[in-house]
Protein backbone atom coordinates (compact mmCIF):
# COMPACT_ATOMS: atom_id res chain seq x y z
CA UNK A 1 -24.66 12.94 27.26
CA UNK A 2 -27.63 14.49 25.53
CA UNK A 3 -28.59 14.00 22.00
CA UNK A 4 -29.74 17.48 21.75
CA UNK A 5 -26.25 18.68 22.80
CA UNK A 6 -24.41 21.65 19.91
CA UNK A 7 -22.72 19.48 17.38
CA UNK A 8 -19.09 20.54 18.26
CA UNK A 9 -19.67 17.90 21.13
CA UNK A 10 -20.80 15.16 18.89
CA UNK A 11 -17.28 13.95 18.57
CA UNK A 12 -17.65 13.39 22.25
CA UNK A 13 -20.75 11.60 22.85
CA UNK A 14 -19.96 9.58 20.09
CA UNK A 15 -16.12 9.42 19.75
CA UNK A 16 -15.93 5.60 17.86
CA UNK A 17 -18.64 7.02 15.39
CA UNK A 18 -16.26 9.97 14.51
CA UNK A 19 -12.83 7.82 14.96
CA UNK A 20 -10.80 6.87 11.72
CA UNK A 21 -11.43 3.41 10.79
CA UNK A 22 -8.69 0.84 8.30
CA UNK A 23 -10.97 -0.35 5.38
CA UNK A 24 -8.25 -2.36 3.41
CA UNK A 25 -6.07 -0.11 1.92
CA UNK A 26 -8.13 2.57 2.66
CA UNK A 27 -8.22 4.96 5.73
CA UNK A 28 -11.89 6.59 6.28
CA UNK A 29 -12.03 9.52 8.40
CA UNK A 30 -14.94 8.63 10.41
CA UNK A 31 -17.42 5.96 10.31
CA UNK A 32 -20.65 7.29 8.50
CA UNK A 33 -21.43 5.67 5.68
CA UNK A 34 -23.96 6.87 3.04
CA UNK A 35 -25.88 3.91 1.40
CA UNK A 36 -26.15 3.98 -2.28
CA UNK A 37 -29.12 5.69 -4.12
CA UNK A 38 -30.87 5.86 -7.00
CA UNK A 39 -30.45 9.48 -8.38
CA UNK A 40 -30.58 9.14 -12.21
CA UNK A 41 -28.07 12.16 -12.79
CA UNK A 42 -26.19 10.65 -15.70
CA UNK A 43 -26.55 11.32 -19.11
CA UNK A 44 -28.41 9.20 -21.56
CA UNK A 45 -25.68 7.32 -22.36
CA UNK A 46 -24.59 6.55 -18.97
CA UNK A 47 -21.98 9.21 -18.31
CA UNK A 48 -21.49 11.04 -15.29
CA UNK A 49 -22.40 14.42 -15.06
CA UNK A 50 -21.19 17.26 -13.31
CA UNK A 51 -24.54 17.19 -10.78
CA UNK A 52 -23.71 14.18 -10.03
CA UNK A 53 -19.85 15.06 -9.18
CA UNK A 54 -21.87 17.73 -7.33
CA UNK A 55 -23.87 15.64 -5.53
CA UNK A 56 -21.12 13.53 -3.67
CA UNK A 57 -18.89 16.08 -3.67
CA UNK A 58 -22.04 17.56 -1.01
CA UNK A 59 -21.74 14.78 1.01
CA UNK A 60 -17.74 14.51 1.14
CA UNK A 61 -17.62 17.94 2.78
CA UNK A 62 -20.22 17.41 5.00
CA UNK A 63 -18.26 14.82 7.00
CA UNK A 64 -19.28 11.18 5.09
CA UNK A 65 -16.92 8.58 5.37
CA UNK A 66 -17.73 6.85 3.01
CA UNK A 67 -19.89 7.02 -0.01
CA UNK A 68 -21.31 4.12 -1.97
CA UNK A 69 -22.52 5.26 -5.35
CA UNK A 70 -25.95 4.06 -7.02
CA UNK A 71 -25.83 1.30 -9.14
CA UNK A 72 -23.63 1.25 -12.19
CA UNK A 73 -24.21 -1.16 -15.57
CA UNK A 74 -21.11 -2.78 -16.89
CA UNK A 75 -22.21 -3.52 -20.50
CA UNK A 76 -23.79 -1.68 -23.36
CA UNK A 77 -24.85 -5.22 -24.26
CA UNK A 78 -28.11 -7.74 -22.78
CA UNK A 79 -30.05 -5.11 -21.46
CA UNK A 80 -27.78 -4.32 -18.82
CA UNK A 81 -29.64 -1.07 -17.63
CA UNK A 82 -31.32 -1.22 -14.97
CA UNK A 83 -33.33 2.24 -15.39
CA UNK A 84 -32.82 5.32 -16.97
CA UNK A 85 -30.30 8.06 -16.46
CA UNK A 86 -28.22 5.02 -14.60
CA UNK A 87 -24.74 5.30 -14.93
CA UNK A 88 -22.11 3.29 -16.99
CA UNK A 89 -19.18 1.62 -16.89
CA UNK A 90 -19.20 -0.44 -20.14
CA UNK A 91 -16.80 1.87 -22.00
CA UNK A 92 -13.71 4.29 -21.34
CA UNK A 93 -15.50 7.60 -21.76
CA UNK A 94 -18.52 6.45 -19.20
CA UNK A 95 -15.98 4.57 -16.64
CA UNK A 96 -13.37 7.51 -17.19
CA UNK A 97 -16.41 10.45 -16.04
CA UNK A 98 -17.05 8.06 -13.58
CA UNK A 99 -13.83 8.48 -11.94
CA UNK A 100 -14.31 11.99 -11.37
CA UNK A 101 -16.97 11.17 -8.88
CA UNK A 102 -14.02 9.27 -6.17
């Protein structure tokens, strides 16, 4: 089949790419996977922000299977930041914004 073909028939020329696939407990809907990337969209202080809910929430409706955020820092502590505007997990109001993006 074509590559150049409408993308209704997609599905068909590549039916394994748009299967459902088992990831542990998890059940994706297809197998397209976005990598994670460095979009500095959080706050100073490492919380989410609603661009950044946004963002994935983009991607989710246009038919990824997955989405593997960018880089999070765990600790407020050691220099744990890798660059700016990265976002955090180190405390319960940057985890719990966090959350909003799965």
């Amino acid at each position: 089949m074509m590559l150049n073909q409408p993308e209704t028939q997609m599905t068909e020329a590549f039916p394994t790419l748009f299967s459902p696939i088992k990831l542990g407990p998890l059940t994706l809907r297809n197998r397209i996977a976005m990598a994670p990337l460095t979009r500095q969209m959080a706050d100073a202080d490492g919380t989410s922000t609603g661009e950044m809910v946004a963002y994935n929430s983009r991607r989710a409706r246009g038919g990824v299977g997955l989405i593997i955020t960018e880089g999070t820092y765990e600790q407020n502590a050691y220099q744990s930041r890798a660059y700016l505007s990265q976002p955090g997990i180190a405390n319960a109001k940057t985890a719990g914004r966090l959350g909003k993006n799965l």
